[in-house]
N, C-alpha and C. Protein backbone atom coordinates (compact mmCIF):
# COMPACT_ATOMS: atom_id res chain seq x y z
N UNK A 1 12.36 8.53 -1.84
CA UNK A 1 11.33 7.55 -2.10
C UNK A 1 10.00 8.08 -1.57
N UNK A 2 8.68 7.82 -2.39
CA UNK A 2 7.51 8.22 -2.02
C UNK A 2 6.66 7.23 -2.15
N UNK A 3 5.91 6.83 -1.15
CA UNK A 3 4.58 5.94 -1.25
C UNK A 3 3.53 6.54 -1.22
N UNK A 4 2.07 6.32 -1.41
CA UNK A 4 1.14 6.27 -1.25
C UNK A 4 0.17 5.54 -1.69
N UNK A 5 -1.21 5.42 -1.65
CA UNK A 5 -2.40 5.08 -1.47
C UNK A 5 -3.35 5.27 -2.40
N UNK A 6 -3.76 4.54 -3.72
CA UNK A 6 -5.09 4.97 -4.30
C UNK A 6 -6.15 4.59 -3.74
N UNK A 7 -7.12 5.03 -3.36
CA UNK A 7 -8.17 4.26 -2.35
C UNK A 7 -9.18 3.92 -3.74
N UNK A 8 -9.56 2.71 -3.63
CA UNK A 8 -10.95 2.32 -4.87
C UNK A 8 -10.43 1.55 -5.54
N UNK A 9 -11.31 0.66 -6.42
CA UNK A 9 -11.20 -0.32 -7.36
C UNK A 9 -9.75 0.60 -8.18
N UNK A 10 -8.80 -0.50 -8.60
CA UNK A 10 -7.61 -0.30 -9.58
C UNK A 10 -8.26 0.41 -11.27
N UNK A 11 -8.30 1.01 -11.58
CA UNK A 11 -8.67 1.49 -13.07
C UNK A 11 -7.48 1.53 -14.23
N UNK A 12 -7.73 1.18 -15.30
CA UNK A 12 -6.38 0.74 -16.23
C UNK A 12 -6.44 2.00 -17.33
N UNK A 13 -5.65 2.13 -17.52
CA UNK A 13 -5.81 3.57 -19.10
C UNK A 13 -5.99 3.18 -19.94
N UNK A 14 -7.35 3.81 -20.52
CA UNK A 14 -8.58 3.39 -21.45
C UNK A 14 -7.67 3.99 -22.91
N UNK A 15 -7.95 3.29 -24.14
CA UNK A 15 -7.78 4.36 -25.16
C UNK A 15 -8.44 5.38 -25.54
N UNK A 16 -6.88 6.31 -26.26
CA UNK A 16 -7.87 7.62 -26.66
C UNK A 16 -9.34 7.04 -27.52
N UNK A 17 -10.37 7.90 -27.31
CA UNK A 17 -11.56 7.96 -28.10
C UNK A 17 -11.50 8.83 -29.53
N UNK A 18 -12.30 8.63 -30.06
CA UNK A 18 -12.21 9.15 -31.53
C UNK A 18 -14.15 9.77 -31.53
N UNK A 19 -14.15 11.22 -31.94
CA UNK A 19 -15.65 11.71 -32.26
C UNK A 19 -15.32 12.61 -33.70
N UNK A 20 -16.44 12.68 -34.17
CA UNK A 20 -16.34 13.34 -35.25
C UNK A 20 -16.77 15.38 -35.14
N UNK A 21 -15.90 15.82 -35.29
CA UNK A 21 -16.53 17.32 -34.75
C UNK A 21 -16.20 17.97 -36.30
N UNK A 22 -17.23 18.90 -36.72
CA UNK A 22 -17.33 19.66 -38.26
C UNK A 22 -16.57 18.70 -39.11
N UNK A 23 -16.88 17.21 -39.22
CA UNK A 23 -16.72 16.41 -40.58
C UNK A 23 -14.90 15.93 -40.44
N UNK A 24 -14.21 16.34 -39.20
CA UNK A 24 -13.13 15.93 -38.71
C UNK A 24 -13.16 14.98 -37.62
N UNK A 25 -12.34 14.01 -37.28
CA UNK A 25 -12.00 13.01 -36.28
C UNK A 25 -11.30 13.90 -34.98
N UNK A 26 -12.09 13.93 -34.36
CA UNK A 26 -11.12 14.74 -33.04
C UNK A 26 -10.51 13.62 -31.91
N UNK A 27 -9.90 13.84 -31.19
CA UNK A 27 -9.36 12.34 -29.98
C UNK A 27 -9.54 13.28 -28.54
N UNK A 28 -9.89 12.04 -27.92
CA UNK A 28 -10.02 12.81 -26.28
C UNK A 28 -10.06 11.49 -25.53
N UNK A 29 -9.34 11.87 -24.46
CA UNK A 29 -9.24 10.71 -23.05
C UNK A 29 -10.58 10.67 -22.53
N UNK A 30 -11.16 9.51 -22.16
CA UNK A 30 -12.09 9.14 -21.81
C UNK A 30 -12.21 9.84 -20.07
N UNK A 31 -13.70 10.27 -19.89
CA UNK A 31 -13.30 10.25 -18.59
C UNK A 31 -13.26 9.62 -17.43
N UNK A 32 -13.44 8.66 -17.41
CA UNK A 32 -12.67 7.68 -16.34
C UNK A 32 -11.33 8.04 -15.69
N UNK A 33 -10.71 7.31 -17.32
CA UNK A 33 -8.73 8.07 -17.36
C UNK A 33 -8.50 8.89 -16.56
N UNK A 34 -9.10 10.68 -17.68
CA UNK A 34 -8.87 11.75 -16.73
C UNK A 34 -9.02 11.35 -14.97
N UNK A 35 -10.23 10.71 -15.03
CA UNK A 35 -10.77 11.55 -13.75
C UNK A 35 -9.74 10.85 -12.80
N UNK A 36 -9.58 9.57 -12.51
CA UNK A 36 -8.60 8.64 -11.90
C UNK A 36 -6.96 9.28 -12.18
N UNK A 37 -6.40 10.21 -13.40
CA UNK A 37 -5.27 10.23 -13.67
C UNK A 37 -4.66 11.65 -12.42
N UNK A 38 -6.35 12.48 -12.83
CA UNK A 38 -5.87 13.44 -11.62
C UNK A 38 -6.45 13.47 -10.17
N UNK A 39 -6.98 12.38 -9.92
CA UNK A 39 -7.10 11.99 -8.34
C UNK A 39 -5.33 11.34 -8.00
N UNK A 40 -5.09 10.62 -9.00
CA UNK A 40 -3.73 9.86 -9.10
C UNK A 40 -2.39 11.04 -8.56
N UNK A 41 -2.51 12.25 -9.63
CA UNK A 41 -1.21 12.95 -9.37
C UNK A 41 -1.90 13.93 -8.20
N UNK A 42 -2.68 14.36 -7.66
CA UNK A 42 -3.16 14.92 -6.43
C UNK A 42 -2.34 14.13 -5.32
N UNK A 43 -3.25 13.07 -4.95
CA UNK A 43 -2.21 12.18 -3.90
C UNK A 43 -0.63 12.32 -4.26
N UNK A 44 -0.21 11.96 -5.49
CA UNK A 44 1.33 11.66 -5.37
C UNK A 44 1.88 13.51 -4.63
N UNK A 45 0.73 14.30 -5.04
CA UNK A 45 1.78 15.72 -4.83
C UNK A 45 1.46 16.01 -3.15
N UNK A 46 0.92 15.07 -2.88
CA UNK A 46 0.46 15.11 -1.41
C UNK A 46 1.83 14.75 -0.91
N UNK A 47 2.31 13.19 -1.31
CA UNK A 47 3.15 12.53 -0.88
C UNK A 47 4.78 13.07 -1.31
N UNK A 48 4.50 13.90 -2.35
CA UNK A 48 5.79 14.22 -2.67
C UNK A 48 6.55 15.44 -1.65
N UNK A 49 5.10 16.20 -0.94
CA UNK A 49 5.34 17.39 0.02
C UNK A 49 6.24 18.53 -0.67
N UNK A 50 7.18 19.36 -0.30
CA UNK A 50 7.89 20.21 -1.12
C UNK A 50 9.43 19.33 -1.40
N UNK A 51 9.42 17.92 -2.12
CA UNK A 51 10.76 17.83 -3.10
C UNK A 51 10.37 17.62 -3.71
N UNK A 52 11.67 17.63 -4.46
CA UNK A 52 12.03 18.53 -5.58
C UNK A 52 11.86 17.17 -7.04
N UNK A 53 11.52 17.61 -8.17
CA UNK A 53 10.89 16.43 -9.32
C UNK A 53 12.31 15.46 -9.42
N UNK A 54 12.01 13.93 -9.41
CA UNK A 54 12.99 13.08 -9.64
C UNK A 54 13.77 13.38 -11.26
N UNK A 55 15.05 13.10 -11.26
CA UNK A 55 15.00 13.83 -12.40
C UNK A 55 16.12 12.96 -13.48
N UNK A 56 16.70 11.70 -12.27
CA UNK A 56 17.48 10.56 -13.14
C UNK A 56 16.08 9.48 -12.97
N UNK A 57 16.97 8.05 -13.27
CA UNK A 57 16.00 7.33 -13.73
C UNK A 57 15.33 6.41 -12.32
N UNK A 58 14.11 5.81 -12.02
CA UNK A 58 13.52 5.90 -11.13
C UNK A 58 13.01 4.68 -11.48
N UNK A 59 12.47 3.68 -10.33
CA UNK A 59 11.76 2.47 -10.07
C UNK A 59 10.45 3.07 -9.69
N UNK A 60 9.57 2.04 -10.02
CA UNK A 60 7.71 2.68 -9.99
C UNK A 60 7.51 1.40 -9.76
N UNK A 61 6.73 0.98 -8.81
CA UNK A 61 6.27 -0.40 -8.33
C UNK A 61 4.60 0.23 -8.15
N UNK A 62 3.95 -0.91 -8.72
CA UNK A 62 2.46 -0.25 -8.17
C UNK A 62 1.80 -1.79 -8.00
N UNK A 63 0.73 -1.85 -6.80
CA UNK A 63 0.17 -3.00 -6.36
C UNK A 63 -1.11 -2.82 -6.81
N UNK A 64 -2.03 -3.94 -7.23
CA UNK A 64 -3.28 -3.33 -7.18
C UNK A 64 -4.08 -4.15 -6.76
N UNK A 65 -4.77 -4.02 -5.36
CA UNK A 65 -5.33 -4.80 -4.88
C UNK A 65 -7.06 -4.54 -5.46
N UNK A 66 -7.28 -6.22 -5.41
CA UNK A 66 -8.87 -6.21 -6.12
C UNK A 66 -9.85 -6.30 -4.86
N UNK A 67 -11.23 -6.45 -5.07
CA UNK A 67 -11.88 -6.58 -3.65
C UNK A 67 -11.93 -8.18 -3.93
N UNK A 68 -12.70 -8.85 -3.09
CA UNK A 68 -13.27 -10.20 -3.32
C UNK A 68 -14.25 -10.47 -4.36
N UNK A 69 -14.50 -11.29 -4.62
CA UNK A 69 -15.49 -11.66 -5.57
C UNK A 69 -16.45 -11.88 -4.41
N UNK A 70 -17.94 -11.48 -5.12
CA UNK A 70 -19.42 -12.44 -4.39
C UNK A 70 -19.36 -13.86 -4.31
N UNK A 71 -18.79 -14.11 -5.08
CA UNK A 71 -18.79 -16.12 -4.73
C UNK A 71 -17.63 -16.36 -3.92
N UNK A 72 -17.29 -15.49 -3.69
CA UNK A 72 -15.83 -16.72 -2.82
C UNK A 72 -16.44 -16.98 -1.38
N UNK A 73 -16.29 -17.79 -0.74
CA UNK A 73 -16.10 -18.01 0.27
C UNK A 73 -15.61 -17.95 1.64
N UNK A 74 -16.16 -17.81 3.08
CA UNK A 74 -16.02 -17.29 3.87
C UNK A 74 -13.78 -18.21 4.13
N UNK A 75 -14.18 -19.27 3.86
CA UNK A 75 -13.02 -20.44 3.67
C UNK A 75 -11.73 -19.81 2.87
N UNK A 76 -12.38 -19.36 1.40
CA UNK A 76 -11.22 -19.37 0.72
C UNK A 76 -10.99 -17.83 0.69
N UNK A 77 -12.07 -17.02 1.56
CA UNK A 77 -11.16 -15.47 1.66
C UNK A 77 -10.53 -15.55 2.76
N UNK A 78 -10.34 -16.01 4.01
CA UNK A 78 -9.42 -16.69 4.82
C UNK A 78 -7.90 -16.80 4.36
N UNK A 79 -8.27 -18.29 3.35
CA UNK A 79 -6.97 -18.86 2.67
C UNK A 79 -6.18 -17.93 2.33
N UNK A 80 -6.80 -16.36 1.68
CA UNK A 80 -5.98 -15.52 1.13
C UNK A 80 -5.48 -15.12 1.91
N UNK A 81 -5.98 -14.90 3.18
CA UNK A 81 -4.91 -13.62 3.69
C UNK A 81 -3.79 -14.45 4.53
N UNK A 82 -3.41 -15.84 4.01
CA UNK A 82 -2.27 -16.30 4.07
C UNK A 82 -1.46 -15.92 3.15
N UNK A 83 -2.10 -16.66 2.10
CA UNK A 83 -1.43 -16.65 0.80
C UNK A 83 -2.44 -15.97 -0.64
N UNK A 84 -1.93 -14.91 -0.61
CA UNK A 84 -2.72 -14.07 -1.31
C UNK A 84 -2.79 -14.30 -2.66
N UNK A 85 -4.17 -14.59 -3.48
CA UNK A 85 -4.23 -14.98 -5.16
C UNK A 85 -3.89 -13.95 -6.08
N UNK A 86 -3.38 -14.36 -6.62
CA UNK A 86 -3.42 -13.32 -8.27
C UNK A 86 -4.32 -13.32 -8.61
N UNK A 87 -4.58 -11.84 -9.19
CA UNK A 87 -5.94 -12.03 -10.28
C UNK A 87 -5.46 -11.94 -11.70
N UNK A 88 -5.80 -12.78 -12.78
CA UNK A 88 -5.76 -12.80 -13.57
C UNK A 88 -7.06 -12.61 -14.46
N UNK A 89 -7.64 -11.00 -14.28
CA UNK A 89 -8.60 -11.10 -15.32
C UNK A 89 -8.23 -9.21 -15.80
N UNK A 90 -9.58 -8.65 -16.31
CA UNK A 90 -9.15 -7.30 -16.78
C UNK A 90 -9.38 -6.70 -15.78
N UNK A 91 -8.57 -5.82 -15.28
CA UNK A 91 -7.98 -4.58 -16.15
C UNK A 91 -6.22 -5.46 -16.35
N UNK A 92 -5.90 -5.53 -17.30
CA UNK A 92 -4.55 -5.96 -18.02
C UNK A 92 -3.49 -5.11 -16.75
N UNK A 93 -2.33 -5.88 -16.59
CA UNK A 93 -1.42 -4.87 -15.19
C UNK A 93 -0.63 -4.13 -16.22
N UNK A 94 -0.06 -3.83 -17.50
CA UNK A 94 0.13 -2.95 -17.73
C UNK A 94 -0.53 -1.64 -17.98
N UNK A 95 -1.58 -1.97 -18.20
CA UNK A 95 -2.50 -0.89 -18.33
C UNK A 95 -2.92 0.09 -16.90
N UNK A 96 -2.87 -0.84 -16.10
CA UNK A 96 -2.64 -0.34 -14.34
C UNK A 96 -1.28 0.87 -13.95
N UNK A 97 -0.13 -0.03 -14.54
CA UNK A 97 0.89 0.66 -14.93
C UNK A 97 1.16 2.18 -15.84
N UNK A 98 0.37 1.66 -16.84
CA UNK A 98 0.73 3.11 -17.91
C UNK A 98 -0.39 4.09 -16.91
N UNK A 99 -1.82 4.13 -16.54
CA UNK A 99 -2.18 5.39 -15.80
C UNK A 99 -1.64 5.99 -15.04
N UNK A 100 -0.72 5.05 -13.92
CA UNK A 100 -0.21 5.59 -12.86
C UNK A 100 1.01 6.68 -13.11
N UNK A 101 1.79 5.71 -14.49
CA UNK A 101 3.01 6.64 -14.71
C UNK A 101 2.93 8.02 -15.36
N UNK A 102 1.28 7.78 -15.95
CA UNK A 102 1.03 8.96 -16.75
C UNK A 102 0.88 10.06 -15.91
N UNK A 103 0.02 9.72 -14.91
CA UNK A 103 -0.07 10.72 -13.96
C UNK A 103 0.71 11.53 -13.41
N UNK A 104 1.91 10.35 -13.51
CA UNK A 104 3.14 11.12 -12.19
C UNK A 104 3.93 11.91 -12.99
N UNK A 105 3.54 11.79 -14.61
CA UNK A 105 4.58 12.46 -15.11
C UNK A 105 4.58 13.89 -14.59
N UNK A 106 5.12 14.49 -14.06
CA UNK A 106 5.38 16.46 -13.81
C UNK A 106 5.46 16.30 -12.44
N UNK A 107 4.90 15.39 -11.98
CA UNK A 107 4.76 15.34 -10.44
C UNK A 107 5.39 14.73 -9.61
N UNK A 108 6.50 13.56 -10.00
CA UNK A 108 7.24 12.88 -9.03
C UNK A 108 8.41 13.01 -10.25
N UNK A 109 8.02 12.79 -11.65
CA UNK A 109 9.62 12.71 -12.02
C UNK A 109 8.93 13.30 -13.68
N UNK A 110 9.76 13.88 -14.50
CA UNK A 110 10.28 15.05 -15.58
C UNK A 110 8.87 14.36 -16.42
N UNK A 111 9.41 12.89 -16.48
CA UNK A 111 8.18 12.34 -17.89
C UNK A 111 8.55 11.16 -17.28
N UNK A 112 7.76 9.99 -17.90
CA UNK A 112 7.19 8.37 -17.31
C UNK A 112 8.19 7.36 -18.02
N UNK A 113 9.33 8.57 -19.37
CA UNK A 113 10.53 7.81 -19.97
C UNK A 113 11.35 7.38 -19.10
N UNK A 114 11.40 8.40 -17.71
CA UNK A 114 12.66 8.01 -16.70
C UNK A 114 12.51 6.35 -15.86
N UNK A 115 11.41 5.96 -16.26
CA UNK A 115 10.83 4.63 -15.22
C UNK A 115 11.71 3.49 -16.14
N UNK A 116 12.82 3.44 -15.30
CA UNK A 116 13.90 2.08 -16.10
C UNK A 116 13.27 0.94 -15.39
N UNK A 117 12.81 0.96 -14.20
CA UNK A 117 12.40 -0.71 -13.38
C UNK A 117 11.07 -0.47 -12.85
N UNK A 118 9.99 -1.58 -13.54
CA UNK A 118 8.60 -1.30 -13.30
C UNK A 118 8.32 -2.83 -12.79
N UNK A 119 7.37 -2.69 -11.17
CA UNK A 119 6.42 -3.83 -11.17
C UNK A 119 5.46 -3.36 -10.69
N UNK A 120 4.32 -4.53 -11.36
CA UNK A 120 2.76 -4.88 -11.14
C UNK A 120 2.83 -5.85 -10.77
N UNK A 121 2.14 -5.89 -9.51
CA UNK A 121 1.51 -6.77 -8.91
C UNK A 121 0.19 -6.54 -8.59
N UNK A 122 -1.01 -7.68 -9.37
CA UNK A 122 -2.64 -7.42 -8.97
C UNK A 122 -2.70 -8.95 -8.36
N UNK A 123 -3.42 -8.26 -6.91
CA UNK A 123 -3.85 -9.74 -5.70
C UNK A 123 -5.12 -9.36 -5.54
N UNK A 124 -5.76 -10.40 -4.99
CA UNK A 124 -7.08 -10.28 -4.05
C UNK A 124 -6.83 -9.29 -2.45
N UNK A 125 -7.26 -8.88 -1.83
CA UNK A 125 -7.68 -7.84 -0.84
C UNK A 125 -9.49 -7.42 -0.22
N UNK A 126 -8.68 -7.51 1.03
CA UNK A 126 -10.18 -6.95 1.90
C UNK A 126 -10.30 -5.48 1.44
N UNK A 127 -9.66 -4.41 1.47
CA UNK A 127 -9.75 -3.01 0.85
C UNK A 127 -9.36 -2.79 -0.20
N UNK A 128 -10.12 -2.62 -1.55
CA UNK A 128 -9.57 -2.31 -2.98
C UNK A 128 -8.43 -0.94 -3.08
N UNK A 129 -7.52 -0.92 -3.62
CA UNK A 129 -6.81 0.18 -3.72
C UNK A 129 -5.61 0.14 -4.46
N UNK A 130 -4.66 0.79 -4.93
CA UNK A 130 -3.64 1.32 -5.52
C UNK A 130 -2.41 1.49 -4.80
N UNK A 131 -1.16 0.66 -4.50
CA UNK A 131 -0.29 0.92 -3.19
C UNK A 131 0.60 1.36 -4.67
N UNK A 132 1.23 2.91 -4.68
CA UNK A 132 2.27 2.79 -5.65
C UNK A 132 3.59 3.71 -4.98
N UNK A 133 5.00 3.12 -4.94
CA UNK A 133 5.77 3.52 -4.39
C UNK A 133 6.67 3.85 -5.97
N UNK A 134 7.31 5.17 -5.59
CA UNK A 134 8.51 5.30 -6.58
C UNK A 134 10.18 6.03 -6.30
N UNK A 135 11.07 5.10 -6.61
CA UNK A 135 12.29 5.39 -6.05
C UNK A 135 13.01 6.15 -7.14
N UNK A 136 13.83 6.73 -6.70
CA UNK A 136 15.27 7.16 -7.70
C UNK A 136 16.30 5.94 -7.62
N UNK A 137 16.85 6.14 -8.59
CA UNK A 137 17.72 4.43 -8.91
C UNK A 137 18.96 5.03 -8.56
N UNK A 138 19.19 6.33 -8.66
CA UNK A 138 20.93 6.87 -8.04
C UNK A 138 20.96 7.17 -7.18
């Protein structure tokens, strides 16, 4: 099992883009994606140290904590760190999901097909960040 840490606002995987190059449609990942996908598998190869790629099927849990909003309140950011809110706005939690797994593909396990048990969870948080842990299921 490996944990770690995305430090920064949660980022979701953007679709491919479409440009036109010599009168053809070419596609390219935006760079956001990129840039977040390989800050993403950096850390995991941090955390993975020298073992070896997961290579049956594997659980991927990823958290994504948001910062506060400017309007909330000294009261109701309190309240949270009882009972911590969901956020329900964008970035969509699968989309949180598909960057992370994309990333890890080569780096924690073969390809992102092996992920049989996936959760997202997006809350409110004093430090924005990415908590994503991933297990082997055998």
């Amino acid at each position: 099992m490996i944990k770690f840490l995305i430090p920064g606002a949660p980022v979701a995987k953007a679709r491919a883009r479409a440009t036109m190059v010599a009168g053809r449609a070419r596609m390219y990942t935006p760079d956001k994606t990129a840039s977040y996908e390989g800050k993403t598998a950096y850390l995991a190869k941090q955390a993975m140290g020298d073992m070896a790629l997961m290579l049956g099927p594997v659980s991927l849990t990823v958290i994504a904590v948001f910062g506060y909003p400017a309007s909330w309140s000294k009261k109701r950011i309190a309240a949270n760190l009882v009972k911590p809110e969901w956020v329900v706005k964008k970035p969509d939690g699968d989309n949180c999901l598909k960057i992370v797994s994309d990333a890890l593909n080569g780096v924690c396990f073969k390809d992102d097909s092996q992920v049989a048990l996936a959760k997202v969870t997006k809350v409110y948080g004093d430090v924005p960040g990415v908590l994503v842990t991933v297990e082997a299921l055998q």
